[in-house]
Protein backbone atom coordinates (compact mmCIF):
# COMPACT_ATOMS: atom_id res chain seq x y z
CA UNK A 1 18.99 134.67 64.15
CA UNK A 2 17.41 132.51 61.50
CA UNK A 3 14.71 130.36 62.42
CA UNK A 4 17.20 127.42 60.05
CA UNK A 5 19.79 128.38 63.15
CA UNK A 6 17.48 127.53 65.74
CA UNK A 7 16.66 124.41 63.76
CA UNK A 8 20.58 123.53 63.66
CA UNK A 9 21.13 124.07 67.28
CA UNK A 10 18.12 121.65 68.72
CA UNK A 11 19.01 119.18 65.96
CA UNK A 12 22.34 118.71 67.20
CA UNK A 13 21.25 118.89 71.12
CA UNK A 14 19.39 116.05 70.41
CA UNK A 15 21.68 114.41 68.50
CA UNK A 16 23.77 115.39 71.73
CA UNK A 17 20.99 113.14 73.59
CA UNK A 18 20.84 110.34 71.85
CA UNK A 19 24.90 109.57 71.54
CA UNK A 20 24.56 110.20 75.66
CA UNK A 21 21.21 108.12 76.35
CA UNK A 22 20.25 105.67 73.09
CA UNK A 23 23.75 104.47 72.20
CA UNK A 24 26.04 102.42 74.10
CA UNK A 25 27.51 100.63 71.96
CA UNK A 26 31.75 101.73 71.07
CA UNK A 27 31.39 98.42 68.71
CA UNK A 28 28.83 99.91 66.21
CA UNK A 29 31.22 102.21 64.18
CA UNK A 30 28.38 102.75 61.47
CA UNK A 31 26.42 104.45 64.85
CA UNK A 32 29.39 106.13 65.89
CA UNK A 33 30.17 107.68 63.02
CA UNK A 34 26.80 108.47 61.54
CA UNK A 35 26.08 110.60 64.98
CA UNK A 36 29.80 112.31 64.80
CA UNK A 37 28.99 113.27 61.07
CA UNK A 38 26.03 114.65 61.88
CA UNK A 39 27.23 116.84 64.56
CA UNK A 40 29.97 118.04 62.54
CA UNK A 41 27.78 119.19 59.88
CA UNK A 42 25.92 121.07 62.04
CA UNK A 43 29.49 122.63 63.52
CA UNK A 44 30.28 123.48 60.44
CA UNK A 45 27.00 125.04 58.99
CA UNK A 46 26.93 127.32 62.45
CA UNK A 47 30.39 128.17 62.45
CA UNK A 48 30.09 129.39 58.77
CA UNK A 49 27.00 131.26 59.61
CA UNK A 50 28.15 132.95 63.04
CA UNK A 51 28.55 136.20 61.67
CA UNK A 52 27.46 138.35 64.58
CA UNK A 53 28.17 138.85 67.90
CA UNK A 54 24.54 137.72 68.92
CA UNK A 55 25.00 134.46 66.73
CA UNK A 56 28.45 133.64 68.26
CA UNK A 57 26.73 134.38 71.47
CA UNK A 58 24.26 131.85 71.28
CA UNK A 59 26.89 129.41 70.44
CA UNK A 60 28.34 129.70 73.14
CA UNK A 61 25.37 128.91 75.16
CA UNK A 62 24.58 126.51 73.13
CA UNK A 63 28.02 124.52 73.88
CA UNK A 64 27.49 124.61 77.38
CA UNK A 65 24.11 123.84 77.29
CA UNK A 66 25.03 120.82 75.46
CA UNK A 67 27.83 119.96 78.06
CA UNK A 68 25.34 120.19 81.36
CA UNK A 69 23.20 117.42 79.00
CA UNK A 70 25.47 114.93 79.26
CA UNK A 71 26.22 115.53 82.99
CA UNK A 72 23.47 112.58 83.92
CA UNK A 73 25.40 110.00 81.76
CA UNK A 74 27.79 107.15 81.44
CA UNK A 75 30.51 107.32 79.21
CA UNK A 76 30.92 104.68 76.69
CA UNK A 77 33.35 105.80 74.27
CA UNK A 78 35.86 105.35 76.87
CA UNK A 79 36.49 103.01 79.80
CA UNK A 80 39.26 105.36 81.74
CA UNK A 81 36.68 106.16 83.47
CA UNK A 82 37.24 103.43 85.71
CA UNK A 83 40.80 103.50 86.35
CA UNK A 84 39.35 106.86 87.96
CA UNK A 85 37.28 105.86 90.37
CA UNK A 86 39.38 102.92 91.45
CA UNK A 87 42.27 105.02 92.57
CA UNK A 88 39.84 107.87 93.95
CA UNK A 89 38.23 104.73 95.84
CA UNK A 90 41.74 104.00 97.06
CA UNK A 91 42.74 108.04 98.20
CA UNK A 92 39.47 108.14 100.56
CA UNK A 93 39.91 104.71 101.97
CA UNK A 94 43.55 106.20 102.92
CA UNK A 95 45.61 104.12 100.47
CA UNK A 96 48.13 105.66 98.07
CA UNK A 97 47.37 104.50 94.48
CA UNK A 98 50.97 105.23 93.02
CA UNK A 99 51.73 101.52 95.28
CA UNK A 100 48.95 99.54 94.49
CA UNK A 101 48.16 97.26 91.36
CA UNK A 102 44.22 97.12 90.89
CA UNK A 103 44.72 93.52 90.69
CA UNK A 104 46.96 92.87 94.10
CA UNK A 105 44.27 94.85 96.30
CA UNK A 106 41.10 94.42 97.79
CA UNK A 107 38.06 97.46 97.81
CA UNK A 108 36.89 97.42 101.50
CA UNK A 109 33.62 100.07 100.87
CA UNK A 110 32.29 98.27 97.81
CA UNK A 111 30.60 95.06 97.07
CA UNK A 112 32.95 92.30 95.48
CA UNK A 113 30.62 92.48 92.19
CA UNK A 114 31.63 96.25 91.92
CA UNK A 115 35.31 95.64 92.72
CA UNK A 116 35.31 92.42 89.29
CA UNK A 117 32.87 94.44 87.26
CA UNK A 118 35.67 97.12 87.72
CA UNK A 119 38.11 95.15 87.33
CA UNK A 120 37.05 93.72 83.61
CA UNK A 121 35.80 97.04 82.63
CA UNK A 122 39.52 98.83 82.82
CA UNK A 123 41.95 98.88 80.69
CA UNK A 124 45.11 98.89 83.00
CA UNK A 125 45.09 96.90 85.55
CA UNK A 126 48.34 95.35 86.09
CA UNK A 127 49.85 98.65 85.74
CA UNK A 128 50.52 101.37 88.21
CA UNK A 129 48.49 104.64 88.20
CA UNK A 130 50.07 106.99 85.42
CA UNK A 131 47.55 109.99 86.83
CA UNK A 132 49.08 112.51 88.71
CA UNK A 133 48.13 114.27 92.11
CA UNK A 134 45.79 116.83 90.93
CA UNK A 135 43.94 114.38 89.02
CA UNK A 136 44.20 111.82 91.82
CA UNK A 137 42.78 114.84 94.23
CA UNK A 138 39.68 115.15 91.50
CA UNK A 139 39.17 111.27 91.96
CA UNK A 140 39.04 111.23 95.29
CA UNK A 141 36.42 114.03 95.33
CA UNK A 142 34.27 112.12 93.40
CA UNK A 143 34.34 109.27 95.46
CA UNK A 144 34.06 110.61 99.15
CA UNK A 145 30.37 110.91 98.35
CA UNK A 146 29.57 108.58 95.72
CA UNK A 147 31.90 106.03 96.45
CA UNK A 148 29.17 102.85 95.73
CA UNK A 149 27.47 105.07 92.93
CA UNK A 150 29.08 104.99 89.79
CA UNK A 151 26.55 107.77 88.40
CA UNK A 152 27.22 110.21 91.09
CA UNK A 153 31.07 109.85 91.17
CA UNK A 154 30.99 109.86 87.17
CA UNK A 155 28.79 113.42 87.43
CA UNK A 156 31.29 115.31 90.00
CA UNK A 157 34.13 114.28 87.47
CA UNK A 158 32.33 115.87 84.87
CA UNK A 159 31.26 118.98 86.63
CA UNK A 160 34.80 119.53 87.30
CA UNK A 161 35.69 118.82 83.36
CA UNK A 162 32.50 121.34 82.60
CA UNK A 163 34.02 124.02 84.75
CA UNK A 164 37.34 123.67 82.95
CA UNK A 165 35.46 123.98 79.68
CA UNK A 166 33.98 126.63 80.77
CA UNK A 167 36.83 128.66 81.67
CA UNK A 168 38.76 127.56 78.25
CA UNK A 169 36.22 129.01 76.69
CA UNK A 170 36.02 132.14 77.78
CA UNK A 171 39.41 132.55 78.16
CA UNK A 172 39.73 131.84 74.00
CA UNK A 173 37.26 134.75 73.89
CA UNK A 174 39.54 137.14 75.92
CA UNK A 175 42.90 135.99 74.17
CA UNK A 176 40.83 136.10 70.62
CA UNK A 177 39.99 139.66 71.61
CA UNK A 178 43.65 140.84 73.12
CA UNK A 179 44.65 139.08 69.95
CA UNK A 180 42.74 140.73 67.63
CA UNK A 181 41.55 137.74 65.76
CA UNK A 182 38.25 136.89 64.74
CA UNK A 183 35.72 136.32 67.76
CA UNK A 184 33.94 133.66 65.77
CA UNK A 185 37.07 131.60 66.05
CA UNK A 186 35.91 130.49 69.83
CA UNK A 187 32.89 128.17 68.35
CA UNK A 188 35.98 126.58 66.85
CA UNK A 189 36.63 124.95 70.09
CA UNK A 190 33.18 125.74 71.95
CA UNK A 191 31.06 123.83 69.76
CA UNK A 192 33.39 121.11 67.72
CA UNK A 193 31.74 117.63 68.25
CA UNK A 194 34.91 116.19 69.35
CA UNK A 195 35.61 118.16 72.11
CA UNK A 196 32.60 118.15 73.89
CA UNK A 197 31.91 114.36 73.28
CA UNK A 198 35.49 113.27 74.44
CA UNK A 199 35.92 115.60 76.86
CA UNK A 200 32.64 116.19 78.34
CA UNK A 201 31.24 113.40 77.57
CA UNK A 202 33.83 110.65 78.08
CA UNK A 203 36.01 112.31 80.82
CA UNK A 204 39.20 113.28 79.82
CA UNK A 205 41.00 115.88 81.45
CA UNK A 206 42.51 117.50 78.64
CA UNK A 207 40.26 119.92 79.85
CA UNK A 208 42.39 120.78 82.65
CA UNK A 209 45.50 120.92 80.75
CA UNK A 210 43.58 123.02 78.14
CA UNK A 211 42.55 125.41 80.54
CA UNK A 212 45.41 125.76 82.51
CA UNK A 213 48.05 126.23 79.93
CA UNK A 214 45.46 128.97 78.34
CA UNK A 215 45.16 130.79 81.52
CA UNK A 216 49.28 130.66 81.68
CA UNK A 217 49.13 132.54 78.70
CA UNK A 218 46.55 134.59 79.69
CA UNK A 219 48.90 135.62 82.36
CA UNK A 220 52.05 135.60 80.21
CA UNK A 221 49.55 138.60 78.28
CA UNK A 222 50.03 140.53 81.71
CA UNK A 223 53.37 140.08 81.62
CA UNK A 224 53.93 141.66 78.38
CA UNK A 225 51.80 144.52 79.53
CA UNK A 226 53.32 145.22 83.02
CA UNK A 227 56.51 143.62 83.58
CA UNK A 228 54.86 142.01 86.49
CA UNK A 229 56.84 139.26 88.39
CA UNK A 230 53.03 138.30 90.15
CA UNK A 231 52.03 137.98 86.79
CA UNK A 232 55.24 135.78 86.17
CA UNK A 233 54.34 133.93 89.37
CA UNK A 234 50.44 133.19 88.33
CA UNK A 235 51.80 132.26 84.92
CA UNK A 236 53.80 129.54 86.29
CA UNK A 237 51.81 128.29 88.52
CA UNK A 238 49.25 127.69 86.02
CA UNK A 239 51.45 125.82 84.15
CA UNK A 240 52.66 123.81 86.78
CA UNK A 241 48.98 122.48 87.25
CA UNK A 242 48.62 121.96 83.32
CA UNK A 243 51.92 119.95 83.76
CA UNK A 244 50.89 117.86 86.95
CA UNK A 245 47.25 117.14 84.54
CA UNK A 246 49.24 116.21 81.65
CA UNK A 247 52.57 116.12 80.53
CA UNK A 248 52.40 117.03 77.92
CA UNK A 249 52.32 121.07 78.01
CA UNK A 250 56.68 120.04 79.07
CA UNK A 251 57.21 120.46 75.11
CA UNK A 252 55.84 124.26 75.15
CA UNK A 253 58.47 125.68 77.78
CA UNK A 254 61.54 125.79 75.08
CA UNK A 255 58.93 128.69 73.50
CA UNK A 256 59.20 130.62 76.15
CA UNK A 257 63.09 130.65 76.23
CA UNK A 258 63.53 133.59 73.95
CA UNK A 259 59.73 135.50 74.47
CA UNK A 260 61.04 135.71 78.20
CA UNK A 261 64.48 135.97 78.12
CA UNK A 262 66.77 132.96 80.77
CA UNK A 263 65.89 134.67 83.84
CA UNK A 264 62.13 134.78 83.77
CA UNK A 265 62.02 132.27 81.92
CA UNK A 266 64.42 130.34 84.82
CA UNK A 267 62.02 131.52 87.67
CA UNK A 268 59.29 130.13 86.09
CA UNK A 269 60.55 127.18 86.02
CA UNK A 270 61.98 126.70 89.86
CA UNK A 271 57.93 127.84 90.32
CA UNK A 272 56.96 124.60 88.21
CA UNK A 273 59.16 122.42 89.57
CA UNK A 274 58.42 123.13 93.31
CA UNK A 275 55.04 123.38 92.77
CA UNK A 276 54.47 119.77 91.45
CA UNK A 277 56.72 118.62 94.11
CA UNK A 278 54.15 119.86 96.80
CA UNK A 279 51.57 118.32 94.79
CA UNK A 280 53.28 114.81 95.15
CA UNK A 281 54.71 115.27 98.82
CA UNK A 282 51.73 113.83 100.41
CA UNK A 283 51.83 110.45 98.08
CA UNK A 284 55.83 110.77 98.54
CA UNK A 285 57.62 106.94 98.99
CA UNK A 286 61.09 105.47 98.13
CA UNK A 287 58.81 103.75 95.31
CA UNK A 288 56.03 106.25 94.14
CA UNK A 289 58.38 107.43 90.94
CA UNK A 290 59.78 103.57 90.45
CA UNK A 291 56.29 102.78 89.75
CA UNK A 292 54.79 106.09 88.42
CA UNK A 293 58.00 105.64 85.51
CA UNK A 294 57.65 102.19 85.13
CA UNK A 295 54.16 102.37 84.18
CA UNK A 296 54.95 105.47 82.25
CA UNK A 297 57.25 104.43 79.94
CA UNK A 298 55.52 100.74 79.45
CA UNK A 299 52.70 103.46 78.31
CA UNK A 300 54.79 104.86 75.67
CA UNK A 301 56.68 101.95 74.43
CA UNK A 302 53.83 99.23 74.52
CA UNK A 303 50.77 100.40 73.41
CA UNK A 304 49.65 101.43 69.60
CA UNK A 305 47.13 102.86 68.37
CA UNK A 306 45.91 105.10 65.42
CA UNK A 307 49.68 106.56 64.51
CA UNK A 308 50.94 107.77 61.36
CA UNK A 309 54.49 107.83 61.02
CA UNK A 310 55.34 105.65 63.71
CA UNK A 311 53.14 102.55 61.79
CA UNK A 312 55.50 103.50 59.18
CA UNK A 313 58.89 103.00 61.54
CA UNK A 314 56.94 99.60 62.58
CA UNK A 315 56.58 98.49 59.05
CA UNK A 316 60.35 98.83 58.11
CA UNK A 317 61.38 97.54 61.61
CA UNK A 318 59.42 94.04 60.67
CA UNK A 319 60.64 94.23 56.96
CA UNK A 320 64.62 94.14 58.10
CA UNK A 321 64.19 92.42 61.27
CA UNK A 322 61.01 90.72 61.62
CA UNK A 323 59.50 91.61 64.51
CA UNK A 324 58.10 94.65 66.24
CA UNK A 325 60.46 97.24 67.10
CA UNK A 326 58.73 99.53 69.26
CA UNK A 327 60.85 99.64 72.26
CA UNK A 328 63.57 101.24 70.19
CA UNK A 329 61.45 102.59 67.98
CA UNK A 330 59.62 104.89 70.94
CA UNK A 331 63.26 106.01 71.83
CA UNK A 332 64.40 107.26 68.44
CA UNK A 333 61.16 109.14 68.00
CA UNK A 334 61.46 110.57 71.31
CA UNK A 335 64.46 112.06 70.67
CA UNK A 336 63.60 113.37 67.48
CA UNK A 337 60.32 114.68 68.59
CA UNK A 338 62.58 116.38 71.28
CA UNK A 339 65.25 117.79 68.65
CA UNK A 340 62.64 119.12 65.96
CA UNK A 341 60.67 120.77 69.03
CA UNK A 342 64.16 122.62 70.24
CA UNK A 343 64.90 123.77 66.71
CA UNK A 344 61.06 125.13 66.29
CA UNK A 345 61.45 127.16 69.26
CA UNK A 346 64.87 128.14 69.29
CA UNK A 347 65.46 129.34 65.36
CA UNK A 348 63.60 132.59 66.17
CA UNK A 349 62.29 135.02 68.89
CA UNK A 350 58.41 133.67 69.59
CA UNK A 351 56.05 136.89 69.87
CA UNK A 352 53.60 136.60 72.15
CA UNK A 353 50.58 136.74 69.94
CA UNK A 354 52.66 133.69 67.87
CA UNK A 355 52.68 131.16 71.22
CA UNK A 356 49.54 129.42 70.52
CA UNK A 357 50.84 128.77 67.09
CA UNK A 358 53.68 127.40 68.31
CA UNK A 359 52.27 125.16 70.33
CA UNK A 360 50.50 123.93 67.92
CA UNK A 361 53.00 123.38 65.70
CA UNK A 362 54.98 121.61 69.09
CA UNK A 363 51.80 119.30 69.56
CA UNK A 364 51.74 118.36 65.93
CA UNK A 365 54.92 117.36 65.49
CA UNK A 366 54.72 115.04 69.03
CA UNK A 367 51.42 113.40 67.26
CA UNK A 368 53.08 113.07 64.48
CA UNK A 369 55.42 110.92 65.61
CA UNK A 370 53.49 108.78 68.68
CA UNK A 371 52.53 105.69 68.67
CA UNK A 372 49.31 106.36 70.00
CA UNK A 373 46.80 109.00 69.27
CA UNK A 374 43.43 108.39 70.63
CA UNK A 375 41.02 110.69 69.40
CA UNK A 376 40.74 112.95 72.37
CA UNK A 377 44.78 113.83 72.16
CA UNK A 378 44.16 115.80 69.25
CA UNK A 379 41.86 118.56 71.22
CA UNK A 380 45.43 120.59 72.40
CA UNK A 381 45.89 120.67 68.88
CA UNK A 382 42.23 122.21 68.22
CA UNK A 383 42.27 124.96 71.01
CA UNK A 384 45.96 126.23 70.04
CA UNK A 385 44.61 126.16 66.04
CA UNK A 386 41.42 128.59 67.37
CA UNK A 387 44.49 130.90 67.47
CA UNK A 388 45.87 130.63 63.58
CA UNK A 389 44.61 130.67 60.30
CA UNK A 390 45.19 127.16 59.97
CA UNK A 391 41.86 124.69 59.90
CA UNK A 392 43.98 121.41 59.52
CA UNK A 393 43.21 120.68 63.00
CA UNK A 394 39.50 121.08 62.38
CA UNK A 395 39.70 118.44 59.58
CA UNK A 396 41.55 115.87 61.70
CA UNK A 397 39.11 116.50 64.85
CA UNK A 398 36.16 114.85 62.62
CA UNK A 399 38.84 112.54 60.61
CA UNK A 400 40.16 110.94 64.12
CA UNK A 401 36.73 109.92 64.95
CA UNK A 402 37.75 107.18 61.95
CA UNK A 403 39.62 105.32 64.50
CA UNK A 404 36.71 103.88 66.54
CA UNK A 405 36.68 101.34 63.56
CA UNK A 406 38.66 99.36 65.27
CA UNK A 407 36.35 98.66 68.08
CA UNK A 408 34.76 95.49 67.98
CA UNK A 409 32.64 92.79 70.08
CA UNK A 410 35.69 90.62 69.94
CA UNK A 411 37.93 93.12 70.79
CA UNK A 412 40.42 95.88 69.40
CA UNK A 413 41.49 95.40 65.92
CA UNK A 414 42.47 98.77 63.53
CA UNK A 415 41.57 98.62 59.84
CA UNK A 416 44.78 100.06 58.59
CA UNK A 417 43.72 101.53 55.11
CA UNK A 418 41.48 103.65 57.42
CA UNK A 419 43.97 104.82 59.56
CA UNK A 420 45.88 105.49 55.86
CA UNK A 421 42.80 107.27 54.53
CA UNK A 422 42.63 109.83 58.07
CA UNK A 423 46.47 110.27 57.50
CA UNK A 424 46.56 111.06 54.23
CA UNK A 425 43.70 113.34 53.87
CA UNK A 426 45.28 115.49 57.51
CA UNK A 427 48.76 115.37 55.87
CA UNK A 428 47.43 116.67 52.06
CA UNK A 429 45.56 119.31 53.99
CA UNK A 430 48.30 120.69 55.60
CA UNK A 431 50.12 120.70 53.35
CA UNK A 432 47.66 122.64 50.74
CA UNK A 433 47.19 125.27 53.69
CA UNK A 434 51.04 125.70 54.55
CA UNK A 435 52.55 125.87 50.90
CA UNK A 436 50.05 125.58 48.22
CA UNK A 437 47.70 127.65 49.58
CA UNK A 438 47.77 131.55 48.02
CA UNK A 439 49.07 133.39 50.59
CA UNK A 440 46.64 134.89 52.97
CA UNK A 441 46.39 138.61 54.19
CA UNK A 442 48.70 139.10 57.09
CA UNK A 443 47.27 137.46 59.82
CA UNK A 444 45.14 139.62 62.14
CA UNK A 445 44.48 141.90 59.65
CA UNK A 446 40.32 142.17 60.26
CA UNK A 447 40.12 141.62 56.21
CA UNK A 448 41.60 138.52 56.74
CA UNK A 449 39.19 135.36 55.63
CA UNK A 450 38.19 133.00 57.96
CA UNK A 451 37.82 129.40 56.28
């Protein structure tokens, strides 16, 4: 390597420091966005560069090494953090947090300042828990020990996000390599900014989901190769947990209707089902899905946030009937999310090599049309796109960062002609790669450019 490579990497690892340990403040976009910037340009410079396998090696290490440096930090991005340890404080104290408002119940093992400074700090608290089991069983891990220590409970949650990362990427690698596609394409994911600052840095577990619907397909890649109903079994049961993380990986299944035929495809999904059902047997009560749908859907059809088309459906809804029309608005663009994904799958027979990119394509068209895309529910969209030619993804991972804008001292309050600006710029992209774009060498030709 280069000694300007070297210089790169420790530039960004301390960049990596300072957004972790000298910032704290989710109100000063110009800080916000001057850091992301920065680390993108490095991204970009290395990615462009990593023409070797010992470049794309250290990477690699690089990524992770900038993941363990944010292990000993807050997050401040994001205030999830402490819906998290509330309900993990509940699950050790032997309470079920699907019942419980934060508001209606009383923390016996922490001090009443804790419990309010909790309180003001998250986001939901007269809503029911919408994390599932698994996550609830990470939660609770990281408060049996830590329980009064927000540091130590924060740094078990992240270990377990680092592991997933960790996995994810290495499991890129493999599929990159079964796939024959560039190897490079891994630092796509392993080093982007966004991913290891919202992920790693400001717990979200679309790391799990990540990993485990990558290591279903990993396992779908045995399938292909020995007809293997263990294979079938593993496959399914890593989706399951992907499913139980986040819901989300629900829209992929239709792809899998004609790559595995209605039988498999039909076991796989009795494997799904009954293994989420263990997973909420032990919080099971005649009210645990009242609440866990009620909060759910007031998710979906109350909250907005950084959409594209949906702002659009809002602006017509108050032009013909003057007020906001998101309750029916969230219905009709469920459905249609739900129709365009069937037709996507459905219209031809998915190869195996082509699942990612469907995925991706699924995932797009769902953020598309949601009312709310905070930046880290883009990074799906990222680690499927490590798998296609396409670099749209890419663009909108340092774009999205945009919508911290509307942070402010006084509260939350989106400058639209930004949100216009990220849309825009994504949509004219996409469009320049999908149909303006000369067409490319067949993709996974080794000839083929890499942009």
């Amino acid at each position: 390597m280069r000694p300007k490579h070297y210089i790169v990497l420790a530039l960004s690892l301390i960049t990596y420091c300072l957004f972790a340990f000298k910032f704290n403040n989710r109100a000063d976009f110009t800080q916000v966005f001057g850091c992301f910037t920065l680390l993108f340009v490095g991204f970009a410079y290395y990615y462009k560069v990593a023409n070797t396998k010992q470049i794309i090696a250290w990477g690699i290490g690089i990524a992770i090494v900038a993941r363990l440096l944010l292990l000993p930090s807050i997050p401040w991005l994001s205030d999830d953090f402490y819906r998290f340890m509330w309900d993990g404080n509940l699950l050790v104290n032997g309470s079920n947090p699907f019942l419980q408002l934060p508001t209606e119940v009383e923390l016996t093992n922490v001090s009443p300042q804790v419990r309010e400074r909790w309180l003001a700090f998250m986001n939901s608290p007269n809503y029911y828990t919408i994390y599932p089991p698994f996550l609830q069983g990470v939660f609770g891990l990281a408060m049996w020990p830590f329980g009064k220590h927000e540091l130590g409970s924060v740094a078990i949650m992240r270990l377990v996000i680092i592991a997933f990362e960790i996995g994810s990427i290495f499991l890129i690698k493999s599929l990159l390599q079964h796939f024959k596609l560039p190897s490079k394409n891994v630092l796509l994911y392993a080093l982007n900014p966004l991913v290891i600052v919202e992920l790693t840095g400001n717990l979200h577990f679309e790391a799990g989901m990540i990993f485990f619907t990558l290591l279903s397909i990993y396992f779908l890649v045995k399938v292909s190769k020995t007809n293997s109903y263990l294979h079938l079994l593993l496959a399914a049961v890593a989706m399951a947990l992907a499913i139980n993380i986040k819901i989300i990986p629900l829209i992929f299944l239709p792809f899998l209707i004609r790559f595995l035929g209605l039988k498999k495809l039909m076991s796989m999904s009795i494997v799904i089902v009954t293994v989420n059902c263990l997973l909420f047997l032990p919080f099971y009560t005649p009210e645990l899905f009242s609440n866990f749908s009620k909060s759910f859907t007031l998710y979906f059809q109350t909250f907005e946030f950084n959409a594209s088309i949906y702002y659009v459906v809002r602006w017509l809804g108050f032009k013909s009937v003057g007020y906001n029309i998101i309750g029916a608005a969230g219905k009709v663009l469920s459905a249609v999310v739900f129709i365009a994904i069937m037709i996507l799958a459905l219209h031809k027979k998915w190869k195996l090599t082509a699942l990612p990119k469907g995925f991706m394509f699924a995932l797009l068209i769902y953020l598309s049309l949601a009312s709310i895309v905070h930046p880290w529910y883009i990074i799906p969209l990222v680690a499927f796109a490590v798998f296609t030619q396409y670099r749209f993804a890419m663009v909108w991972s340092f774009l999205v960062v945009l919508s911290y804008s509307a942070y402010h001292a006084t509260g939350v309050n989106e400058l639209l002609w930004l949100v216009a600006f990220e849309y825009i710029v994504v949509a004219g992209w996409f469009v320049w790669e999908c149909f303006l774009k000369p067409k490319r060498k067949k993709w996974g030709n080794r000839n083929c450019p890499v942009v």
